[in-house]
Protein backbone atom coordinates (compact mmCIF):
# COMPACT_ATOMS: atom_id res chain seq x y z
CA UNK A 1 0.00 0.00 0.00
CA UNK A 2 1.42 3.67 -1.10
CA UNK A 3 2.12 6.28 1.41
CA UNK A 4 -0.74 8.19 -1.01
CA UNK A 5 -3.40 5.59 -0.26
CA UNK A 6 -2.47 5.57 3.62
CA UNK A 7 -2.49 9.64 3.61
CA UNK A 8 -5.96 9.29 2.21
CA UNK A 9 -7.34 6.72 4.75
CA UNK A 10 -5.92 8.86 7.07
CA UNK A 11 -8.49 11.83 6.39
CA UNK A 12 -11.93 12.61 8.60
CA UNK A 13 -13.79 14.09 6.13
CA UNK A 14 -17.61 16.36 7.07
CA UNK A 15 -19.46 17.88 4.34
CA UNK A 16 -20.20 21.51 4.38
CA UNK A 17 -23.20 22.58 6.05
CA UNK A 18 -25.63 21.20 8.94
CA UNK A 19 -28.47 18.88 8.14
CA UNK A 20 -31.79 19.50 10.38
CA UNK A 21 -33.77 16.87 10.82
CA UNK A 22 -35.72 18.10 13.29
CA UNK A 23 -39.97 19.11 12.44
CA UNK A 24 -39.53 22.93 12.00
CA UNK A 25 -43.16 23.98 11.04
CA UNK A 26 -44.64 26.79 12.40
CA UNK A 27 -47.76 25.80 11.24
CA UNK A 28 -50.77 27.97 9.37
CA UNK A 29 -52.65 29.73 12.53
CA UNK A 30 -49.13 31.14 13.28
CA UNK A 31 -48.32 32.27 9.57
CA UNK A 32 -51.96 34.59 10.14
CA UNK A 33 -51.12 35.92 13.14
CA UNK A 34 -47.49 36.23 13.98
CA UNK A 35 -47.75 39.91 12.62
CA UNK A 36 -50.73 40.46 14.45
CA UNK A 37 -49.80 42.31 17.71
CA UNK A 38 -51.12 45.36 19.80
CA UNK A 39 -49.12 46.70 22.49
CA UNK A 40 -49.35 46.73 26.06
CA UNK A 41 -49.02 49.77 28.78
CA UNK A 42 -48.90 50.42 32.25
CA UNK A 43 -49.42 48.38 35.15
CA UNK A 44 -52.72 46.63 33.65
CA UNK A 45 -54.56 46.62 30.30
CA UNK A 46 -58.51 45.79 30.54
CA UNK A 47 -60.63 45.23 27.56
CA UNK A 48 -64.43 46.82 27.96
CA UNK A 49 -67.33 44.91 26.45
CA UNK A 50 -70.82 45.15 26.00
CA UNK A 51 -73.09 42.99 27.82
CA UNK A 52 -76.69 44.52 27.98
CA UNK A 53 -78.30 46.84 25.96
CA UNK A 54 -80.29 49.98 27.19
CA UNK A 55 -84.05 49.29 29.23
CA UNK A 56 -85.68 52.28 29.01
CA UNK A 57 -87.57 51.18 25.57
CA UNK A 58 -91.52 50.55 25.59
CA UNK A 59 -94.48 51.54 23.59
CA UNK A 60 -97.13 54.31 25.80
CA UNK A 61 -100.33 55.87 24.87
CA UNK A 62 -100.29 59.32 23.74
CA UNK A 63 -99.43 61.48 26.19
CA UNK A 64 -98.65 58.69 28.52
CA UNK A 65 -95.48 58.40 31.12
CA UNK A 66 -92.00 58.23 29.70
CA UNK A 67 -90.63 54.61 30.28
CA UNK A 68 -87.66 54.62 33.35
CA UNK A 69 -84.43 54.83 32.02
CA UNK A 70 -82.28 51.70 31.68
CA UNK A 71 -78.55 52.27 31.13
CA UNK A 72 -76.75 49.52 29.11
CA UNK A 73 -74.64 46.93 30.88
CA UNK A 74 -70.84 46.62 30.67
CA UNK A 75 -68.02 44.48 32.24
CA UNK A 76 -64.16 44.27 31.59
CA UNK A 77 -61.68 41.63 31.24
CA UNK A 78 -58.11 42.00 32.25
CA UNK A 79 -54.67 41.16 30.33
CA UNK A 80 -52.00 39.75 31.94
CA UNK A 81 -48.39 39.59 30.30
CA UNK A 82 -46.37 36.37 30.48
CA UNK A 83 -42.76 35.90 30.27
CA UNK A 84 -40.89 33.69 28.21
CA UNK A 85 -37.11 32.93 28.90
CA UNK A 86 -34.01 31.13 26.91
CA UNK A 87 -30.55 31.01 27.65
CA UNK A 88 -27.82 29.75 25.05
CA UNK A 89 -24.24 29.01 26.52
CA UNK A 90 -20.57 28.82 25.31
CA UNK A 91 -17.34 27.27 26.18
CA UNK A 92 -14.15 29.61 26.43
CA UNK A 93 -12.82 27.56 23.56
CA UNK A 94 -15.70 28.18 21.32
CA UNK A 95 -15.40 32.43 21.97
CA UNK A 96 -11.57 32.28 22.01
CA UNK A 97 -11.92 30.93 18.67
CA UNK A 98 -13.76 34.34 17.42
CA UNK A 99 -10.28 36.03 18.34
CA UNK A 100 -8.55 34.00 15.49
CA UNK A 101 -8.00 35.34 11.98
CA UNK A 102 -10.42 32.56 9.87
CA UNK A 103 -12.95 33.18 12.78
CA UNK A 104 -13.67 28.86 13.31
CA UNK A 105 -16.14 29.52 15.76
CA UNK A 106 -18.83 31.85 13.91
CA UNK A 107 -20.34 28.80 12.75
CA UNK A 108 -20.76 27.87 15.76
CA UNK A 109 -21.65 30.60 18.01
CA UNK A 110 -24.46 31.88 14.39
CA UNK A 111 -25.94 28.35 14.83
CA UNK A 112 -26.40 28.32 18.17
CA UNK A 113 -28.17 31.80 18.25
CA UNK A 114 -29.80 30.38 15.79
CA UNK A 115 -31.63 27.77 17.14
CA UNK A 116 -32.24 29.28 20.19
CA UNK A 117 -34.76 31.64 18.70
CA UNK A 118 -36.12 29.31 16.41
CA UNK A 119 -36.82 26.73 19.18
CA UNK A 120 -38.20 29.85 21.10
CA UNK A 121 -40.52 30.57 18.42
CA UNK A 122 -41.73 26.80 18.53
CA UNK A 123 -42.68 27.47 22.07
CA UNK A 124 -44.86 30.04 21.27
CA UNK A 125 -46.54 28.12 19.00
CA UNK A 126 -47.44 25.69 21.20
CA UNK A 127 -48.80 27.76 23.71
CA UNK A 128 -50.63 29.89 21.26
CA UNK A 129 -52.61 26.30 20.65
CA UNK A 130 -52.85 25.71 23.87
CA UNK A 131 -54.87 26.00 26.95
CA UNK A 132 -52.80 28.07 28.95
CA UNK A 133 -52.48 24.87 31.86
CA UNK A 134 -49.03 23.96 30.05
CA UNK A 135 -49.67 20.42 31.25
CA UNK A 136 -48.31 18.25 27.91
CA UNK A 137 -49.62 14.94 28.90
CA UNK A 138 -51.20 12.50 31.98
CA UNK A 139 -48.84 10.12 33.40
CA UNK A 140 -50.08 6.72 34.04
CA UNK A 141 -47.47 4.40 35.36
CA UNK A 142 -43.39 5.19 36.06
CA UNK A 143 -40.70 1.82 35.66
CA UNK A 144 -37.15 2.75 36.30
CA UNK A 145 -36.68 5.25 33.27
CA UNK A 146 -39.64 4.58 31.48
CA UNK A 147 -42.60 6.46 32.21
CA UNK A 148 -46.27 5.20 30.53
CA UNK A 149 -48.74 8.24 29.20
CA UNK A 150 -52.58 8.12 29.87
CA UNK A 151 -54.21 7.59 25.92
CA UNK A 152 -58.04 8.20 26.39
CA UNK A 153 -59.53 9.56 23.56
CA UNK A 154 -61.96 11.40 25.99
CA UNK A 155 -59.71 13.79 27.92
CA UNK A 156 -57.60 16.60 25.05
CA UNK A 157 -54.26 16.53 26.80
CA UNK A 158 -54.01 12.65 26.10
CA UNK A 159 -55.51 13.34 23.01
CA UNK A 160 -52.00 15.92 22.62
CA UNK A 161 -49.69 13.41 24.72
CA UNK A 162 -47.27 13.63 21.48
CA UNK A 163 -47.81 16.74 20.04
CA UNK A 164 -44.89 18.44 21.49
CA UNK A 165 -43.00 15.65 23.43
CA UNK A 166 -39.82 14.42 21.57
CA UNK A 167 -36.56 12.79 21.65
CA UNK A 168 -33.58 15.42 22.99
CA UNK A 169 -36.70 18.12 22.32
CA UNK A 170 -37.16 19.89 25.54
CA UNK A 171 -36.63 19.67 29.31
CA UNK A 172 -39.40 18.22 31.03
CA UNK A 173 -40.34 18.47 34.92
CA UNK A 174 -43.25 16.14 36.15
CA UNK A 175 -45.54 18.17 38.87
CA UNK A 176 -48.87 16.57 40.58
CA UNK A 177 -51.91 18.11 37.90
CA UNK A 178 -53.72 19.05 41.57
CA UNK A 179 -51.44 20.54 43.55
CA UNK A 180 -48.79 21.24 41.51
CA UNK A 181 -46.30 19.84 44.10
CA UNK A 182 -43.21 18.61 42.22
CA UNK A 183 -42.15 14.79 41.31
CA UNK A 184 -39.33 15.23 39.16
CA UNK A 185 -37.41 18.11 37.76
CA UNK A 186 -35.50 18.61 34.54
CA UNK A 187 -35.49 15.60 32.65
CA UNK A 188 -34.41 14.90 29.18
CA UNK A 189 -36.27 12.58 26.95
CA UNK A 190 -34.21 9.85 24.95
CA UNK A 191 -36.88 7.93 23.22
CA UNK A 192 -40.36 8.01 22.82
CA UNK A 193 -42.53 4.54 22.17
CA UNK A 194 -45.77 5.69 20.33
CA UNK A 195 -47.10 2.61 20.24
CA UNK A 196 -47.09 1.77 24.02
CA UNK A 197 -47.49 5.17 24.38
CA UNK A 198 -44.00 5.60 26.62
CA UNK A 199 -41.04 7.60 26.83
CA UNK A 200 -37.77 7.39 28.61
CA UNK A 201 -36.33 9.75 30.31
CA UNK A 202 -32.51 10.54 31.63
CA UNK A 203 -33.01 11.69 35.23
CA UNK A 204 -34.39 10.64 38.34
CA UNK A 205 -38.65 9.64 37.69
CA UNK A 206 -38.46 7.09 40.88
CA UNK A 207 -41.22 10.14 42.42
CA UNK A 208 -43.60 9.64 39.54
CA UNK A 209 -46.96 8.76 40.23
CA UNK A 210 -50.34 8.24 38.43
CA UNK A 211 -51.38 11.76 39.38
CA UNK A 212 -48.58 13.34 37.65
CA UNK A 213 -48.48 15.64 34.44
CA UNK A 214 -45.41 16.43 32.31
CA UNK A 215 -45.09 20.15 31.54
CA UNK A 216 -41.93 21.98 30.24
CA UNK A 217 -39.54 22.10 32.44
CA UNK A 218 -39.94 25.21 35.25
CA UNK A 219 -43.69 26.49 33.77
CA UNK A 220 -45.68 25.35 36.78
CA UNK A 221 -45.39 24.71 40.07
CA UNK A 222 -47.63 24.32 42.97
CA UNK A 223 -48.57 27.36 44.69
CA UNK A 224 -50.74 27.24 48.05
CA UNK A 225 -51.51 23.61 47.11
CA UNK A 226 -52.95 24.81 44.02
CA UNK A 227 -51.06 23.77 40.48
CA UNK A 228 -49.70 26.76 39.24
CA UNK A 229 -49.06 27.58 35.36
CA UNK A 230 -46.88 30.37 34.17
CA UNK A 231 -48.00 30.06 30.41
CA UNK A 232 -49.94 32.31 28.47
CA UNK A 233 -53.86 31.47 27.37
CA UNK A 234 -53.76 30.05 23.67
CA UNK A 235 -56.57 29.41 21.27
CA UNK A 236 -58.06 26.37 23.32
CA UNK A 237 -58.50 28.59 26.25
CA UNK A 238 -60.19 31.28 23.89
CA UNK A 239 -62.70 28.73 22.07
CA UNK A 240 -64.26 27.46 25.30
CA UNK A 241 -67.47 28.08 27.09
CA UNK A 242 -66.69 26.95 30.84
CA UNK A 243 -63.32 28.52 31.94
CA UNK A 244 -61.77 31.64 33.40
CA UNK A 245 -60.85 33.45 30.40
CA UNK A 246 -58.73 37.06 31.20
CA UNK A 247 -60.10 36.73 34.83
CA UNK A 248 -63.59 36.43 33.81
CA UNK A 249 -65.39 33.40 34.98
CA UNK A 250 -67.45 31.92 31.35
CA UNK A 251 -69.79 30.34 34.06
CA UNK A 252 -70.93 33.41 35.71
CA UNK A 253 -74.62 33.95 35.10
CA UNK A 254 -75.30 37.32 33.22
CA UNK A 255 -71.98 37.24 32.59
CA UNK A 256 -70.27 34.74 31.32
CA UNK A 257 -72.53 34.02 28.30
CA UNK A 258 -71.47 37.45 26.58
CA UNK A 259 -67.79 36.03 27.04
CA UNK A 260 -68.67 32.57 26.04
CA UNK A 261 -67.03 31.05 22.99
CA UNK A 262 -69.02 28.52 20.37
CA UNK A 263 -68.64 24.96 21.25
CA UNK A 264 -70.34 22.07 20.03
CA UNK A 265 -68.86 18.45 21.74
CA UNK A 266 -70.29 15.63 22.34
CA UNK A 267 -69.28 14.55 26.15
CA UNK A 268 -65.54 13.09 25.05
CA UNK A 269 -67.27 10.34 22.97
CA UNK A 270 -65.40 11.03 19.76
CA UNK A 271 -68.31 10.58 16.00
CA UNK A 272 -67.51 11.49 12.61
CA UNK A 273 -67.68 14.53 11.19
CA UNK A 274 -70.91 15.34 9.31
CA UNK A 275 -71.69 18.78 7.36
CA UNK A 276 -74.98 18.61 10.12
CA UNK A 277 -72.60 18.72 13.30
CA UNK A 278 -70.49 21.71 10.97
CA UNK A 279 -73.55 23.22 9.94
CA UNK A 280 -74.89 23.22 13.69
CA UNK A 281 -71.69 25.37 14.91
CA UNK A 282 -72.11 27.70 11.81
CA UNK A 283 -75.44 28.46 12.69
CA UNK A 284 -74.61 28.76 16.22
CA UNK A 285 -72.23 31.64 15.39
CA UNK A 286 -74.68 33.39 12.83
CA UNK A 287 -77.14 33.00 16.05
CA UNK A 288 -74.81 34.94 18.19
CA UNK A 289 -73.05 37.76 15.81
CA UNK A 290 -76.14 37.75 13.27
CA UNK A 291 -73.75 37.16 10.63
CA UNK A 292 -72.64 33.92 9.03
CA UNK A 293 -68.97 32.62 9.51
CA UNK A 294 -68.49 32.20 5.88
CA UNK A 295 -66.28 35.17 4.72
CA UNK A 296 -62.92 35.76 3.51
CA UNK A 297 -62.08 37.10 7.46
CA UNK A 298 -62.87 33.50 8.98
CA UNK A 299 -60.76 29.90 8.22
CA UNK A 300 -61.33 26.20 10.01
CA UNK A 301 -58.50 24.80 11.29
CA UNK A 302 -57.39 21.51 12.15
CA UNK A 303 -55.07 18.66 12.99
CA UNK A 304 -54.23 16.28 9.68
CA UNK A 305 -56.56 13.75 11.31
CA UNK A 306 -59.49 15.49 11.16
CA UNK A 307 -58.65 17.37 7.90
CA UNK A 308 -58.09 13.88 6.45
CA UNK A 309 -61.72 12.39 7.90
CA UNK A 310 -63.43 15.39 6.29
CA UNK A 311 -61.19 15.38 2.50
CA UNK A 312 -62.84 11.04 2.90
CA UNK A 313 -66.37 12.54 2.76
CA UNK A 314 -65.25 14.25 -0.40
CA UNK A 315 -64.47 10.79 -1.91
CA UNK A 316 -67.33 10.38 -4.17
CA UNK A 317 -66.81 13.92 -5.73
CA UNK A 318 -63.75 12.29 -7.73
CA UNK A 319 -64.17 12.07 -10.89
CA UNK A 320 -61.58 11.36 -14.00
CA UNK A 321 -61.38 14.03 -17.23
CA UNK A 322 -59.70 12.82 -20.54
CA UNK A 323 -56.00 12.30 -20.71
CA UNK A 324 -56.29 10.39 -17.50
CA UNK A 325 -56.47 13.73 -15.35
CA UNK A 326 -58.19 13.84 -11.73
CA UNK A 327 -60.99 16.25 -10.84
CA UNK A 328 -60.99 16.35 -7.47
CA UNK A 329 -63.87 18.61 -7.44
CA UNK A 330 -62.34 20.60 -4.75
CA UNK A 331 -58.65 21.77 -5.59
CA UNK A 332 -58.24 22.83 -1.98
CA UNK A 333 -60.17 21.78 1.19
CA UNK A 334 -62.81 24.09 1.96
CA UNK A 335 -66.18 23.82 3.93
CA UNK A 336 -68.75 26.13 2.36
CA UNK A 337 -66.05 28.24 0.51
CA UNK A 338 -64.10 28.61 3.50
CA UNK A 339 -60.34 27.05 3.92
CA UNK A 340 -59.83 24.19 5.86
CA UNK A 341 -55.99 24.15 7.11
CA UNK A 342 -54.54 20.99 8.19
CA UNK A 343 -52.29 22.11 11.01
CA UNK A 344 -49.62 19.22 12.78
CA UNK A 345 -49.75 21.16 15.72
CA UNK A 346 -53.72 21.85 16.33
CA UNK A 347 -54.92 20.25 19.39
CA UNK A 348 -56.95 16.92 18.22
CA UNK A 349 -60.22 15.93 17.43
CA UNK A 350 -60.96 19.48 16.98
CA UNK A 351 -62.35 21.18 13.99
CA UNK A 352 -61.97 25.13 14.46
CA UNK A 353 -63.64 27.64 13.10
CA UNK A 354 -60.94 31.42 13.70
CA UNK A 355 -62.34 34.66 13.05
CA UNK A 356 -58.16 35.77 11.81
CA UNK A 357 -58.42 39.61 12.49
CA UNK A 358 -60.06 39.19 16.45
CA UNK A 359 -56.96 37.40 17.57
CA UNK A 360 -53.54 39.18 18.54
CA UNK A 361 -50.59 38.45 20.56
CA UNK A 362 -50.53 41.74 23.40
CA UNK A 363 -46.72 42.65 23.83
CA UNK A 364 -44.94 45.46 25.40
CA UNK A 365 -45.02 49.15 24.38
CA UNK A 366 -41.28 50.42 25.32
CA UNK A 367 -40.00 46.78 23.56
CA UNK A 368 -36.41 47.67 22.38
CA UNK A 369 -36.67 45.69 19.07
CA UNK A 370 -38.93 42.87 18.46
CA UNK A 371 -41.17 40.92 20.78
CA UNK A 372 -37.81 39.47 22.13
CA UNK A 373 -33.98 40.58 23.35
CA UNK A 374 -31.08 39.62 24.04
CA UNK A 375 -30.55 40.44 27.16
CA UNK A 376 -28.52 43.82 27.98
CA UNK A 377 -26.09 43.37 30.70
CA UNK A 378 -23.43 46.11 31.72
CA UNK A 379 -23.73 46.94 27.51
CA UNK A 380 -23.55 43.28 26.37
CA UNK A 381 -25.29 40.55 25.56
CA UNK A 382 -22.56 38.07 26.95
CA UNK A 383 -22.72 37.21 30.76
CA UNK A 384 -19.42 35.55 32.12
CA UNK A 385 -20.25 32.33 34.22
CA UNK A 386 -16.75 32.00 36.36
CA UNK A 387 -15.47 28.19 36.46
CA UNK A 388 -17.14 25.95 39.75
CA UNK A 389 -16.00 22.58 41.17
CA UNK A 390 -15.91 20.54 38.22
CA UNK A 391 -17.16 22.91 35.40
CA UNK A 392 -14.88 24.72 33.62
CA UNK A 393 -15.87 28.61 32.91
CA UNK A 394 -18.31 29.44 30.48
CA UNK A 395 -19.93 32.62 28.51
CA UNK A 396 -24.31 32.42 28.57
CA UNK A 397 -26.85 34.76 26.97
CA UNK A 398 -30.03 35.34 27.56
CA UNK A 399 -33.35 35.83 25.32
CA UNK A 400 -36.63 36.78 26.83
CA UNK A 401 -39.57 38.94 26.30
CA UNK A 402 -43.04 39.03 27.30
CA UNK A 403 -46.61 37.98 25.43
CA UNK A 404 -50.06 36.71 25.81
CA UNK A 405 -52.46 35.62 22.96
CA UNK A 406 -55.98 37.47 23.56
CA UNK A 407 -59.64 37.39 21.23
CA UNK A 408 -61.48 40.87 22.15
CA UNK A 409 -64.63 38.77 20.33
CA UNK A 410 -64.96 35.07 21.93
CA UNK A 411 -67.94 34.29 20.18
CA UNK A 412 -66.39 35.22 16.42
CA UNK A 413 -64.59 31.68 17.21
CA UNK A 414 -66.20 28.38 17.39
CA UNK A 415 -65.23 24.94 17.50
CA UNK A 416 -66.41 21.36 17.26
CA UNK A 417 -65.06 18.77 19.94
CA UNK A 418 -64.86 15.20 19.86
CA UNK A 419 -64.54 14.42 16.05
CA UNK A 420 -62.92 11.27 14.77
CA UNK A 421 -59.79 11.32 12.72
CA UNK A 422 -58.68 9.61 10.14
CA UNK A 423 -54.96 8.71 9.08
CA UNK A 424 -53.16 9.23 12.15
C-alpha cells in the first residue's frame, strides 16, 4: 500500500453545512397571526365589552309616562403579560476561537443563536394552541426510566400526549396536575414509544406517580396547594365556554354568556364529522353575531386527522377528465367556501372555526426591538459564568420577552369537539 493511499485513509472528512432533521413547522394559525400584535401599557390593560343593551324602551299611549331609564350593561376583562425565557451558553474555547483570523467559531456561536430563537418561536406556537395549563400529557405508570402516558380519547391533553413531546426536544419536569407539588425536575427525553405510548427519560422519575403531568420544564409549580401555570392562554383557552378566560369566569350567570365562545362536543365520545354537526356550529355563530362565519375574514383549522376524515367525505366527488387527469372537485379543502388548514400542531379531534383579524398576541409598548432581546447586561449581551467545582468557565446569553395571545370577540370563534380522525 502507497504512502498516497495511507495519507488518504488517514483523512476525517464532514461535508459543508448542517443537516436539520428536526420538524420545523410553524404551522398555518401562526403564519396569520405572527404579525398580528397590539401593544401593552402600564401596570394593567382591561378590555371593555358590552353585555346589555339599554331598558328604558316601551311603547305608551299618547301622552302617557316616559318609560324609566335603563342604562346599558358593561363588564371588563383583564390582560395579563407572560414571560418567556431562553438562555444559550458557550465554552471559552468556542469564543476564544472568534479572536482567530479565519474566525472557526462563527459557525458555531451563528448556529447556536440560531436555534435558540427558532426553538423559542416553537414554544410560542405551542402555547398559542394551547390551553394556557401547560400540562403536555397524563402520566399513568413510572418503571425505572420509562414512564407510561394516559391515551383516552376522551380527555384533550391525552388526546395531545405527542404533540410536542420528543426525543432530545425539551426539558421536562413532572408536577402533581392538583397541587402542583413537584415529582421530578429537569429531565431529558431519549426515546419516545408511540405505540405503548411511553417515553424514557434521563433523570431521576423514581417520584412519579399516576397523578402526575409532564409540563416543560420550570412552567408550573404548585402554589398554596394549588397547580400553578406560568404560560400564556392560547386558542383552546379562547374557544371554550366553561373557563376563566382574562379573569372572567365563562360560568358566571349574566356574565359569562357574553364572554362565552361557540362549542359544540359531544361529552368526550369522539363521532364522525358530518356537514350537520359543521352546519350546527355555523349556525350557532350566525345566532350569536347575526352574521354567518363564511367570509374571507374567517378559516377552520385543524389537525391532519381530522382534515383527512373530512377530504374522505369528499371521496365520491372524484371524478376522471380525458388524458387520464383527476378532478378532485375541490382543488383545496374548503367547507362552504371557506379554507380548511390541516395544522400538525392543532390540538386533536378538533375542527376550528378562527375569526383571523379578532386574535392578537398583546406585547410590550417600550419593547427595544422585536417581541424578544437579548438580554442587555453592563452593555452586552454576553454574561461571564466563572469556572465551579468541576465545570470549567463558560460565557451564557439570555433571550426573553413578554406575550399573551388574547380574542377581544370570543364568540367570532367556534369549534367542534370530539370528532374522529382519520390517518393518524
Amino acid at each position: 500500500m502507497s504512502l498516497a493511499t495511507l495519507n488518504d485513509l488517514a483523512y476525517d472528512t464532514w461535508e459543508p453545512g448542517l443537516n436539520d432533521e428536526l420538524e420545523t413547522e410553524t404551522g398555518s394559525l401562526y403564519s396569520y397571526i405572527q404579525k398580528s400584535s397590539k401593544d401593552v401599557k402600564g401596570r394593567k390593560t382591561f378590555i371593555k365589552f358590552l353585555i346589555g343593551r339599554s331598558l328604558g324602551i316601551s311603547n305608551i299611549d299618547e301622552g302617557g309616562t316616559f318609560p324609566d331609564a335603563g342604562d346599558p350593561k358593561y363588564d371588563e376583562a383583564e390582560i395579563g403579560l407572560k414571560r418567556i425565557a431562553a438562555t444559550v451558553e458557550f465554552t471559552l474555547d468556542e469564543i476564544d476561537l472568534l479572536n482567530g483570523r479565519d474566525a472557526a467559531a462563527l459557525p458555531v456561536v451563528q448556529h447556536k443563536l440560531d436555534d435558540l430563537v427558532r426553538t423559542v418561536r416553537r414554544d410560542v406556537v405551542r402555547q398559542t394552541w394551547g390551553d394556557g395549563t401547560a400540562k403536555l400529557a397524563n402520566c399513568a405508570s413510572v418503571a425505572s426510566q420509562v414512564i407510561t402516558l394516559d391515551a383516552t380519547t376522551s380527555s384533550q391533553i391525552d388526546r395531545d400526549r405527542f404533540n410536542w413531546l420528543e426525543e432530545n426536544g425539551l426539558k421536562i419536569d413532572v408536577v402533581h396536575g392538583t397541587t402542583g407539588a413537584s415529582q421530578a425536575t429537569g429531565l431529558t427525553i431519549s426515546n419516545i414509544n408511540r405505540s405503548n405510548n411511553e417515553i424514557t427519560v434521563v433523570g431521576d422519575a423514581s417520584s412519579v406517580t399516576s397523578a402526575g403531568v409532564i409540563v416543560r420544564s420550570g412552567n408550573a409549580y404548585g402554589s398554596g396547594g394549588a397547580f400553578t401555570s406560568r404560560e400564556f392562554q392560547g386558542v383552546m383557552s379562547a374557544i371554550s365556554e366553561s373557563n376563566t378566560y382574562l379573569t372572567l369566569d365563562r360560568t358566571a350567570a349574566g356574565i359569562g354568556y357574553f364572554w362565552k365562545s361557540n362549542v359544540i362536543d359531544n361529552g368526550g365520545t369522539l363521532r364522525p364529522v358530518t356537514l350537520d354537526v359543521i352546519l350546527q356550529l355555523i349556525n350557532e355563530m350566525n345566532r350569536r353575531t347575526g352574521k354567518a362565519p363564511i367570509d374571507s375574514n374567517h378559516c377552520f383549522f385543524s389537525n391532519l386527522g381530522v382534515w383527512s376524515a373530512y377530504g374522505e367525505q369528499l371521496q365520491p366527488a372524484v371524478r376522471y377528465q380525458g388524458y387520464q387527469k383527476m378532478d378532485t372537485g375541490w382543488p383545496e379543502l374548503e367547507i362552504f367556501g371557506v379554507p380548511l388548514y390541516g395544522d400538525i400542531h392543532c390540538p386533536h379531534n378538533n375542527l376550528f372555526l378562527i375569526h383571523k383579524p379578532s386574535f392578537a398576541y398583546r406585547v410590550p409598548k417600550y419593547q427595544e426591538r422585536g417581541t424578544f432581546q437579548f438580554q442587555n447586561m453592563d452593555g452586552s449581551m454576553w454574561r461571564y459564568v466563572p469556572a465551579t467545582s468541576g465545570y470549567k468557565a463558560k460565557v451564557q446569553s439570555h433571550l426573553t420577552g413578554m406575550m399573551t395571545l388574547v380574542t377581544e370577540h370570543p364568540r367570532m370563534h367556534g369549534r367542534i369537539d370530539d370528532l374522529e380522525e382519520l390517518g393518524v
